[in-house]
Protein backbone atom coordinates (compact mmCIF):
# COMPACT_ATOMS: atom_id res chain seq x y z
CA UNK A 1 102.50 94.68 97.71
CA UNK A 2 103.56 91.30 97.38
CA UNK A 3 107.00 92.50 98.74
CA UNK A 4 105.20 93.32 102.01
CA UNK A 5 103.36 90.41 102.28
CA UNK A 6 105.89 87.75 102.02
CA UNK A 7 108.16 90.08 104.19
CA UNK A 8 105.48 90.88 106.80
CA UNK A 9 104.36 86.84 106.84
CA UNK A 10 107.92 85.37 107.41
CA UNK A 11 109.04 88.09 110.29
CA UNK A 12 105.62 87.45 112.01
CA UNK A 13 105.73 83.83 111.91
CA UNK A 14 102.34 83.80 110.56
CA UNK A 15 100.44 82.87 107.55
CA UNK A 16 99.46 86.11 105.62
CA UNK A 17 95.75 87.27 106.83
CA UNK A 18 93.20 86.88 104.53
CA UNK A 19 95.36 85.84 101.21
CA UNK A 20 92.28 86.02 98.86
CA UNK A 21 91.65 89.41 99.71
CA UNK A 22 95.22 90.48 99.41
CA UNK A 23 95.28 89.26 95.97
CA UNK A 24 91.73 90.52 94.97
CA UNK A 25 92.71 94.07 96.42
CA UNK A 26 95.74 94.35 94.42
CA UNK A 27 93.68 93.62 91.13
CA UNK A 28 91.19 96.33 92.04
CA UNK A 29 93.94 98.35 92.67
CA UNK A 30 95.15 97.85 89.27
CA UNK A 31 92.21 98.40 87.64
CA UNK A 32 90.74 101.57 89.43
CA UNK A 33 94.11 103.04 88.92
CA UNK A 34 93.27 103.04 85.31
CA UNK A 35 90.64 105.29 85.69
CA UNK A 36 91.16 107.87 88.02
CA UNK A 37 93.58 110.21 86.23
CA UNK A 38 90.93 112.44 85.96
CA UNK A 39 91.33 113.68 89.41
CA UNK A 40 94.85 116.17 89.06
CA UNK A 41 92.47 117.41 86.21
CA UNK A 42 89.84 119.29 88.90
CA UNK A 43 91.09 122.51 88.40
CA UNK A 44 91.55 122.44 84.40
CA UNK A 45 88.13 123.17 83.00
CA UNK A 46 86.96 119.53 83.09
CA UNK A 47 83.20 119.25 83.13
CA UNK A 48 81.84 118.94 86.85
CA UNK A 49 80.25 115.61 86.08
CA UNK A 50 83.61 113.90 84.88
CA UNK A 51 85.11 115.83 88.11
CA UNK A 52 82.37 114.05 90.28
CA UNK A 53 82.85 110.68 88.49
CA UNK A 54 86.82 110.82 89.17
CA UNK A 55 86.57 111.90 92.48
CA UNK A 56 84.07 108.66 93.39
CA UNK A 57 86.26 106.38 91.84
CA UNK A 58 89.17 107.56 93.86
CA UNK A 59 87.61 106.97 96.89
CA UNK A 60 86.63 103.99 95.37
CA UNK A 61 90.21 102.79 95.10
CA UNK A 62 90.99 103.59 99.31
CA UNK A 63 88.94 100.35 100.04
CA UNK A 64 91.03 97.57 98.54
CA UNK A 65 94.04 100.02 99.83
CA UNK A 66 92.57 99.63 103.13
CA UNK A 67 92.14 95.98 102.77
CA UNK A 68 95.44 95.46 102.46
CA UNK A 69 96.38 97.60 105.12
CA UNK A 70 94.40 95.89 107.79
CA UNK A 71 95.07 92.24 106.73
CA UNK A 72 99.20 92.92 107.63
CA UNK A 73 97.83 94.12 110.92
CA UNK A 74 95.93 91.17 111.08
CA UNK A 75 98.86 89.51 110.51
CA UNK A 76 100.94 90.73 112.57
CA UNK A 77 98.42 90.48 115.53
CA UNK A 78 99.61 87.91 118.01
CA UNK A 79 102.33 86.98 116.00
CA UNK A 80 105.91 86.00 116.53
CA UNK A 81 107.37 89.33 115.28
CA UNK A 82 110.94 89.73 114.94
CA UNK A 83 112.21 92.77 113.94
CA UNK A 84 115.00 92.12 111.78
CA UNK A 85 116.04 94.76 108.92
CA UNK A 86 113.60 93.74 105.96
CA UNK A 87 110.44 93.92 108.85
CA UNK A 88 112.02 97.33 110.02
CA UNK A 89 111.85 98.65 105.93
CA UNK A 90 107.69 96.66 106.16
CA UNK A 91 106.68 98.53 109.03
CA UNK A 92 108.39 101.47 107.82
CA UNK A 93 106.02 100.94 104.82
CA UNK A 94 102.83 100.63 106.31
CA UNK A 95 103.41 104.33 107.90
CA UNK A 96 104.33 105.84 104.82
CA UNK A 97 101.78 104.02 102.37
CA UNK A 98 99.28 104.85 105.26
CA UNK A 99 99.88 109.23 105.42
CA UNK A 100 100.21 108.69 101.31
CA UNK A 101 97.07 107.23 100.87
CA UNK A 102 94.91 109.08 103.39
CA UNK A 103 96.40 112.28 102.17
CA UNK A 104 94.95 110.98 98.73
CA UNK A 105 91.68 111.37 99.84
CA UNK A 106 92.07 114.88 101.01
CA UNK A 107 93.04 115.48 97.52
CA UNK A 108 89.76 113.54 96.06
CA UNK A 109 87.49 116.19 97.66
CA UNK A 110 86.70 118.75 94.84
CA UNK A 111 86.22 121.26 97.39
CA UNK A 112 89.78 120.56 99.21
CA UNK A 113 91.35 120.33 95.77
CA UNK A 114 91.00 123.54 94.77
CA UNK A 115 92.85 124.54 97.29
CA UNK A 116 95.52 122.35 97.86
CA UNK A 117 96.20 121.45 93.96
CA UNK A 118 99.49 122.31 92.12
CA UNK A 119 100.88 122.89 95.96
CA UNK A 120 103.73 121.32 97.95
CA UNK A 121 100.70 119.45 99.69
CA UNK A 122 100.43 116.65 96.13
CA UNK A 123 104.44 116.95 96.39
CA UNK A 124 104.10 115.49 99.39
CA UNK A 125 101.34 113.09 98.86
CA UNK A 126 103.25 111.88 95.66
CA UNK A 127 106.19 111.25 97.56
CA UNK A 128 105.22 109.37 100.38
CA UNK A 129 103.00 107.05 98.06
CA UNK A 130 105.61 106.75 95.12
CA UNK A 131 109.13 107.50 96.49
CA UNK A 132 108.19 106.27 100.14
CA UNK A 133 106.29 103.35 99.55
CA UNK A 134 108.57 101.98 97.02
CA UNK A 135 111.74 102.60 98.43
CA UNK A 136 110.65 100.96 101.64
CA UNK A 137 109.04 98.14 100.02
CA UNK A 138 112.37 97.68 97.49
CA UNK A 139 114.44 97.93 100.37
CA UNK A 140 112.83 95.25 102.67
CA UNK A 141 112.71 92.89 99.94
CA UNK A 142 116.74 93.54 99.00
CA UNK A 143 117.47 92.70 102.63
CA UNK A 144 115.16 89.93 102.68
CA UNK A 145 116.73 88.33 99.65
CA UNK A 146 120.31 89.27 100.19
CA UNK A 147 121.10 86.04 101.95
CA UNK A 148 119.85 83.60 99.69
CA UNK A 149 120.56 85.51 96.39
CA UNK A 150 124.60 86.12 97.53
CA UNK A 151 125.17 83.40 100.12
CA UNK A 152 126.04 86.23 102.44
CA UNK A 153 124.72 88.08 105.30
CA UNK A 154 125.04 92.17 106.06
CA UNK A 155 125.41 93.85 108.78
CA UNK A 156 122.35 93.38 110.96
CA UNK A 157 123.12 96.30 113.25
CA UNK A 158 124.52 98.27 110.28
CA UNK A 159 121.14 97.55 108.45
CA UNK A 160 118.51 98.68 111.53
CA UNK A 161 120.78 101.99 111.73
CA UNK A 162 120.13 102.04 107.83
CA UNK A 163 116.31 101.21 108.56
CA UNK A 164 116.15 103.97 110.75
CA UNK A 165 117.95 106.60 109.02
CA UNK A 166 115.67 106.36 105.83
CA UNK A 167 112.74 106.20 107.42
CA UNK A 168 113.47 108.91 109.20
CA UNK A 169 115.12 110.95 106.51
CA UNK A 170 111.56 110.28 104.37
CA UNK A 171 109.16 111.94 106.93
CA UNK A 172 111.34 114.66 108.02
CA UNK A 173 112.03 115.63 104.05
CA UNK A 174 108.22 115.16 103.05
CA UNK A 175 106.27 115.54 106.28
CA UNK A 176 106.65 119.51 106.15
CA UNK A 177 105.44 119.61 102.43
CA UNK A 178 102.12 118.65 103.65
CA UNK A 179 102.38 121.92 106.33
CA UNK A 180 104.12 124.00 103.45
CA UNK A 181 101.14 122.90 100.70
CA UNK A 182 98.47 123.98 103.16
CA UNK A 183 99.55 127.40 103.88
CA UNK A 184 100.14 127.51 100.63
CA UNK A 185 103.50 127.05 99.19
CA UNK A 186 102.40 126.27 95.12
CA UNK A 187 105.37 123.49 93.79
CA UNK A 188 107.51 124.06 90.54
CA UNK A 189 108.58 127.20 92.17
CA UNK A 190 112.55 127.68 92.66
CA UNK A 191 112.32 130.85 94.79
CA UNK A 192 109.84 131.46 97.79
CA UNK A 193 108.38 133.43 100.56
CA UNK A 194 110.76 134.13 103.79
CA UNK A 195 108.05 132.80 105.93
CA UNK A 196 108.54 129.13 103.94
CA UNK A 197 112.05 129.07 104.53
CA UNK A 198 112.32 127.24 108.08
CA UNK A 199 110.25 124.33 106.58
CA UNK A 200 112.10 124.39 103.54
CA UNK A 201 115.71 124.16 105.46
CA UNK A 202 113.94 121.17 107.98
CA UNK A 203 112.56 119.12 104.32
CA UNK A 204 116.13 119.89 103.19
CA UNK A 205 118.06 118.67 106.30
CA UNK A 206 115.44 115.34 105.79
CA UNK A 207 117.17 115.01 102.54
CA UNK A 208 120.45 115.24 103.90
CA UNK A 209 119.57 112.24 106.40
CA UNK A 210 118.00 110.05 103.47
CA UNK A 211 121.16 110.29 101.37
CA UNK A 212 122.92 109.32 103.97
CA UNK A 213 120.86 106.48 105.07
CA UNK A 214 121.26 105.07 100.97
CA UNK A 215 124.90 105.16 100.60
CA UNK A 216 125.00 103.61 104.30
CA UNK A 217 123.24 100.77 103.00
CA UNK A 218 124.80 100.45 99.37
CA UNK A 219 127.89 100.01 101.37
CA UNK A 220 127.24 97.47 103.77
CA UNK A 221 125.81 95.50 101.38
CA UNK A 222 128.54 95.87 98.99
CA UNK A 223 130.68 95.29 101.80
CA UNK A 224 129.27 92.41 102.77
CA UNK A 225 130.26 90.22 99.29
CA UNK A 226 133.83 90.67 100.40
């Protein structure tokens, strides 16, 4: 978070939006995430009042995630944006950490739950919160840094090409998941149904693009200490 919110500050030419709030949020964040573990646990046999309890607390946590969320757009609003490399990999962030989260509160309706858990729908969620949201965030503070930890400067074309390829290699691999969870594709499974198989070769093809994209970048940065 604090990744984003340098990165997001600097390529906006702004001072960050609401700074108390970003740091608040971030320890509410880390202290609601303690306790809501009980929600993969819906479908286990865990009592329906502990069920209820988890599933308020996770909604609980989507406010400070919102917070966040809305004081970079606040930031950004009206400012001078440039849209070098590391604010390519921010905005890149905000859309992932954005589907992650609000697929997160699908999954903290007990009702939905039931449905949806142990399918290629939490695969999904997981994905674009954890793998997503860090890889962007890692990523746009690697090419922020590069500069002033090496003395040198990548590729700037090279790196918007690299932008572009993982962000797009992230929602083509895990957007279908969400399609292939909800018609109900259960994960952990190495063999399937025919009818999953188009989805399966388009999340594959996604994967294809994301590799790609990180040995692109690993070598233009290498490159670039020559």
């Amino acid at each position: 978070f604090g990744v984003i919110s340098e990165v997001i500050s600097a390529f906006s030419r702004k001072r960050i939006f609401g700074y108390s709030f970003i740091a608040l949020s971030s320890v509410a964040i880390a202290v609601l995430g303690f306790l809501v573990w009980g929600h993969h646990m819906f479908t286990s046999g865990q009592s329906p009042l502990a069920s209820t309890i988890f599933s308020a607390i996770t909604f609980l946590i989507a406010i400070p995630t919102a917070i966040k969320v809305f004081n970079w757009l606040a930031t950004m609003y009206k400012g001078e944006i440039h849209l070098d490399t590391p604010m390519l990999y921010a905005l890149a962030f905000l859309w992932v950490f954005t589907i992650g989260g609000v697929t997160g509160v699908f999954l903290a309706v007990m009702s939905v739950d039931v449905h949806l858990h142990d399918t290629y729908f939490v695969v999904a969620h997981f994905h674009y919160v954890m793998m997503g949201g860090a890889i962007t965030a890692f990523f746009g503070g690697l090419h922020y840094w590069w500069p002033k930890i090496t003395g040198r400067m990548y590729n700037e074309k090279l790196g918007r090409i690299g932008a572009g390829l993982v962000f797009l290699g992230l929602n083509v691999t895990f957007f279908p998941q969400f399609i292939l969870g909800t018609r109900g594709m259960p994960r952990r499974y190495y063999n399937y149904l025919p009818e999953f198989q188009g989805l399966h070769q388009i999340s594959t093809i996604g994967a294809y693009i994301l590799g790609f994209g990180f040995v692109m970048t690993a070598i233009y940065l290498l490159s670039s200490l020559k």
